[in-house]
Structures are given as structure tokens and as C-alpha cells.
Protein backbone atom coordinates (compact mmCIF):
# COMPACT_ATOMS: atom_id res chain seq x y z
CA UNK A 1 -113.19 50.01 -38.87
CA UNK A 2 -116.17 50.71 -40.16
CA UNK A 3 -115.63 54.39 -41.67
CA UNK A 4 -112.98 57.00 -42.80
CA UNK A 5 -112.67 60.55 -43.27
CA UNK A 6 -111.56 60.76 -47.01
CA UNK A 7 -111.39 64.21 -47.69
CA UNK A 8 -113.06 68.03 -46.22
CA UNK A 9 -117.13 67.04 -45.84
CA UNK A 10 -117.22 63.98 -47.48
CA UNK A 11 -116.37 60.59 -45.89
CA UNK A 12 -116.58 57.04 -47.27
CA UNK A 13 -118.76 54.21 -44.57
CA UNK A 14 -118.92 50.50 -45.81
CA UNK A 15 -122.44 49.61 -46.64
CA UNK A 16 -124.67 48.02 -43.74
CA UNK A 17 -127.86 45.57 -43.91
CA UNK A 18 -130.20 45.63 -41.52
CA UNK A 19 -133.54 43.42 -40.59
CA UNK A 20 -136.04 45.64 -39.73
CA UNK A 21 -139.08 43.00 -38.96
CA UNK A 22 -139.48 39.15 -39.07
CA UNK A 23 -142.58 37.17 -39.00
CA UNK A 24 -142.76 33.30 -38.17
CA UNK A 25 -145.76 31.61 -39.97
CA UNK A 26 -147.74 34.99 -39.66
CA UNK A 27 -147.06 35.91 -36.11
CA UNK A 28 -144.61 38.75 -35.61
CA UNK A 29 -141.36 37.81 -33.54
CA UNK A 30 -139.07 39.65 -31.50
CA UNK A 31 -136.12 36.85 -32.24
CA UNK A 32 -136.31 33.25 -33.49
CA UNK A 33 -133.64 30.79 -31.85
CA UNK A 34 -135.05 27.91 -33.96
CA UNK A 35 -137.12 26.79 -37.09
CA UNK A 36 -139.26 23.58 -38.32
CA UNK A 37 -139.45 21.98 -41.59
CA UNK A 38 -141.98 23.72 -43.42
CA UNK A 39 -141.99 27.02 -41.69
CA UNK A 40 -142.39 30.34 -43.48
CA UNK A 41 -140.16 33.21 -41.97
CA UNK A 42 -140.53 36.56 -43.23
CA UNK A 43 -137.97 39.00 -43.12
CA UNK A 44 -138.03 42.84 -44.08
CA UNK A 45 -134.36 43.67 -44.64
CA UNK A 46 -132.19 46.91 -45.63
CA UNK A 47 -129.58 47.12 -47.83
CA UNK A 48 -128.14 51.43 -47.27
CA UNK A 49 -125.08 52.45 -49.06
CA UNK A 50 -124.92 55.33 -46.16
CA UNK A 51 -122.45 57.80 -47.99
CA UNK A 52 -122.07 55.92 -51.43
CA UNK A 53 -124.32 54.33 -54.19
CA UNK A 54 -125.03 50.93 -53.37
CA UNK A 55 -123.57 48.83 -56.99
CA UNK A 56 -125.51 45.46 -55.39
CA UNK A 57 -127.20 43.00 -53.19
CA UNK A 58 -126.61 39.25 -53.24
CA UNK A 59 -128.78 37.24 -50.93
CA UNK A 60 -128.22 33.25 -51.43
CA UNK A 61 -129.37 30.15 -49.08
CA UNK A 62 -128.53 26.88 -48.36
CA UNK A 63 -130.80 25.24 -51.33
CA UNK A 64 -130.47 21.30 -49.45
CA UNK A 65 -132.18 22.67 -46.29
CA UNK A 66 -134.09 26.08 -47.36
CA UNK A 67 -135.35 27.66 -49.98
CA UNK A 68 -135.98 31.70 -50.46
CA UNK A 69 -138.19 33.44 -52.63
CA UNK A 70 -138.70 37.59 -52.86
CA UNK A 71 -142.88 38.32 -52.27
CA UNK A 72 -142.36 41.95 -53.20
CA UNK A 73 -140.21 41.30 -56.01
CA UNK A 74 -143.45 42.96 -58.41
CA UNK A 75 -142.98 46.40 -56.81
CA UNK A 76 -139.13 47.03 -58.16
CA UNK A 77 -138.43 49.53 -60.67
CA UNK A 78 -138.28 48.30 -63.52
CA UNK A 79 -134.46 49.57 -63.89
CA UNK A 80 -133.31 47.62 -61.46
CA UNK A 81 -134.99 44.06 -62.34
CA UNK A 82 -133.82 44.61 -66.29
CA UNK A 83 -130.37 44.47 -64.57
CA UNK A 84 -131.17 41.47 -61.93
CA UNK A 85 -132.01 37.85 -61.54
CA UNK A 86 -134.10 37.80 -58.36
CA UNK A 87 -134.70 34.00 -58.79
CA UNK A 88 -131.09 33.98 -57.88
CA UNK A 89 -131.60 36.13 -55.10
CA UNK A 90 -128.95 38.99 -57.15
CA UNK A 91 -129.66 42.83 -57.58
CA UNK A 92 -128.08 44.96 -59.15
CA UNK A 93 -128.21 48.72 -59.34
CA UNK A 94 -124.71 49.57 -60.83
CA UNK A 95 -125.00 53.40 -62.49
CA UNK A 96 -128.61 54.01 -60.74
CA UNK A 97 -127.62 56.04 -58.03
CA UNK A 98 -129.81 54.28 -55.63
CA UNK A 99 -128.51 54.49 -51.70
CA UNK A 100 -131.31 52.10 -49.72
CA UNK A 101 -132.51 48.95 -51.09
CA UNK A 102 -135.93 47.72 -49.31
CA UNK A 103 -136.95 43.72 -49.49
CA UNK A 104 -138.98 41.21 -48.32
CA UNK A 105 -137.51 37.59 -47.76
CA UNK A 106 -139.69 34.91 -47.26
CA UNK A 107 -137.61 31.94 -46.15
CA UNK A 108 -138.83 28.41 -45.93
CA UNK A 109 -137.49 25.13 -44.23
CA UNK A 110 -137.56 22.17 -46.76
CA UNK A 111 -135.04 19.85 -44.16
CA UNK A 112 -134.18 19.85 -40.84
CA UNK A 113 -130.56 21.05 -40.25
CA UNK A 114 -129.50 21.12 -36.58
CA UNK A 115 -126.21 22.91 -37.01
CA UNK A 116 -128.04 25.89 -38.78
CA UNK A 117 -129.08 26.62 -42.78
CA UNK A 118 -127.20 30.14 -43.17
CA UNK A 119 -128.44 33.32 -45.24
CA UNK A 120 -125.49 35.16 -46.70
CA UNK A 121 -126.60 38.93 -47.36
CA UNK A 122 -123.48 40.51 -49.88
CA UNK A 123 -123.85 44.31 -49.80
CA UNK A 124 -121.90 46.28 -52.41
CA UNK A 125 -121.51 49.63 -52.65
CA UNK A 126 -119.05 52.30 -54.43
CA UNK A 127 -117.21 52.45 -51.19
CA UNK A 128 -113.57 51.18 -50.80
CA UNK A 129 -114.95 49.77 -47.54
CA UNK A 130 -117.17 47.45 -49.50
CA UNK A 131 -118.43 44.56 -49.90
CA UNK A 132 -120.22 44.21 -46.60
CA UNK A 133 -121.54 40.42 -45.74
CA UNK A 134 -123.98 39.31 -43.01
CA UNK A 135 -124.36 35.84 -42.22
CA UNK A 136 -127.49 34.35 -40.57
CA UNK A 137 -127.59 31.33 -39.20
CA UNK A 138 -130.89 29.58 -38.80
CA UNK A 139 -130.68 26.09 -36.78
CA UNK A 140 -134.17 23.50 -38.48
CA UNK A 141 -135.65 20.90 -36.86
């Protein structure tokens, strides 16, 4: 379940990520079924703590087959990266009231993988529904 009605007008929803574009080595893609070593996949991703505060967002790779890097890192507040280690692909934003958390991924195939390198997307919020977690799965040839 993903919601519940908690109390008169106010309800509690577990957080939700959401890709909202993705771009394979500058071409714009419906879906990708499959990468190669050495291709650069964008993705533009939302983190929304709907009713509640989101607290953070974890985003970590499989480093033997991929690696991941944050373009628009530059453009954060500066309240949220004093609290973060985007190298590590961690944000916080515990006490800053912040709801919707917009990023760019840029994703890159280092070795080929034919079961799949996975993204794991963690979602926190102040919900008791929470943490939320995504998994993509990203087969490399």
C-alpha cells in the first residue's frame, strides 16, 4: 500500500522517484533495453516526498561495471551540498523542508555485464511509509 489516511486532511504517501527523460550518447530515447561499454546515458530523475519532507536521496552503482557522476551537481543550494557527499552519490536534506529533489545522472559503462549493472535510487522521506527504493537494471555489452 502505497498511502494512508492518518488523520482529518492530512495523509501520509511513501516517497516516489521518477525518470522523467533519458538520453543515450546525446540522442533522446523513449526506453533502452541494452548498453555498450563506454556509453554515456543520461537520466533526469525525481525524488518527491508527495505529503512529507523528503530527509534523503541515495543513488549508488555497480562501481566493477559502471560508474555515475552528477553534471548538475553546481546548481544545488548550497544547504543541501554542506550536508552531502555527491561523489558518493548521497543527499541529504534532513531539517530543510524540501519536498522534490531534481537531478541529472549521467551513467557510463566501464565493462560489459550481460546479466545487468543495477542503479539503486533510496528515497527517504519523514513518512512512516519510507524509505522508498527503485532498482534499475541495465544489461552492458
Amino acid at each position: 500500500m502505497a498511502s494512508c489516511s492518518v488523520g482529518t486532511g492530512e495523509s501520509d504517501y511513501s516517497p516516489q522517484m521518477s525518470i522523467s527523460s533519458i538520453v543515450l550518447n546525446g540522442v533522446t530515447q523513449t526506453s533502452v533495453d541494452t548498453l555498450e561499454v563506454g556509453d554515456v546515458l543520461l537520466l533526469s530523475c525525481v525524488a518527491n516526498g508527495v505529503s512529507k519532507p523528503l530527509t534523503s536521496v541515495q543513488i549508488t552503482n555497480e562501481s566493477d561495471y559502471s560508474s555515475i557522476s552528477f553534471p548538475d551537481i553546481a546548481s544545488l543550494d548550497q544547504s543541501v551540498l554542506s550536508k552531502s557527499d555527491p561523489t558518493k552519490g548521497y543527499f541529504n536534506f534532513a531539517g530543510l523542508n524540501i519536498y522534490s529533489f531534481s537531478f541529472t545522472i549521467q551513467y557510463i559503462v566501464t565493462k560489459a555485464n550481460k546479466a545487468g549493472t543495477k542503479l539503486l535510487f533510496v528515497v527517504t522521506s519523514t513518512s512512516q511509509y519510507s524509505p522508498m527504493t527503485y532498482t534499475l537494471k541495465l544489461p552492458a555489452k
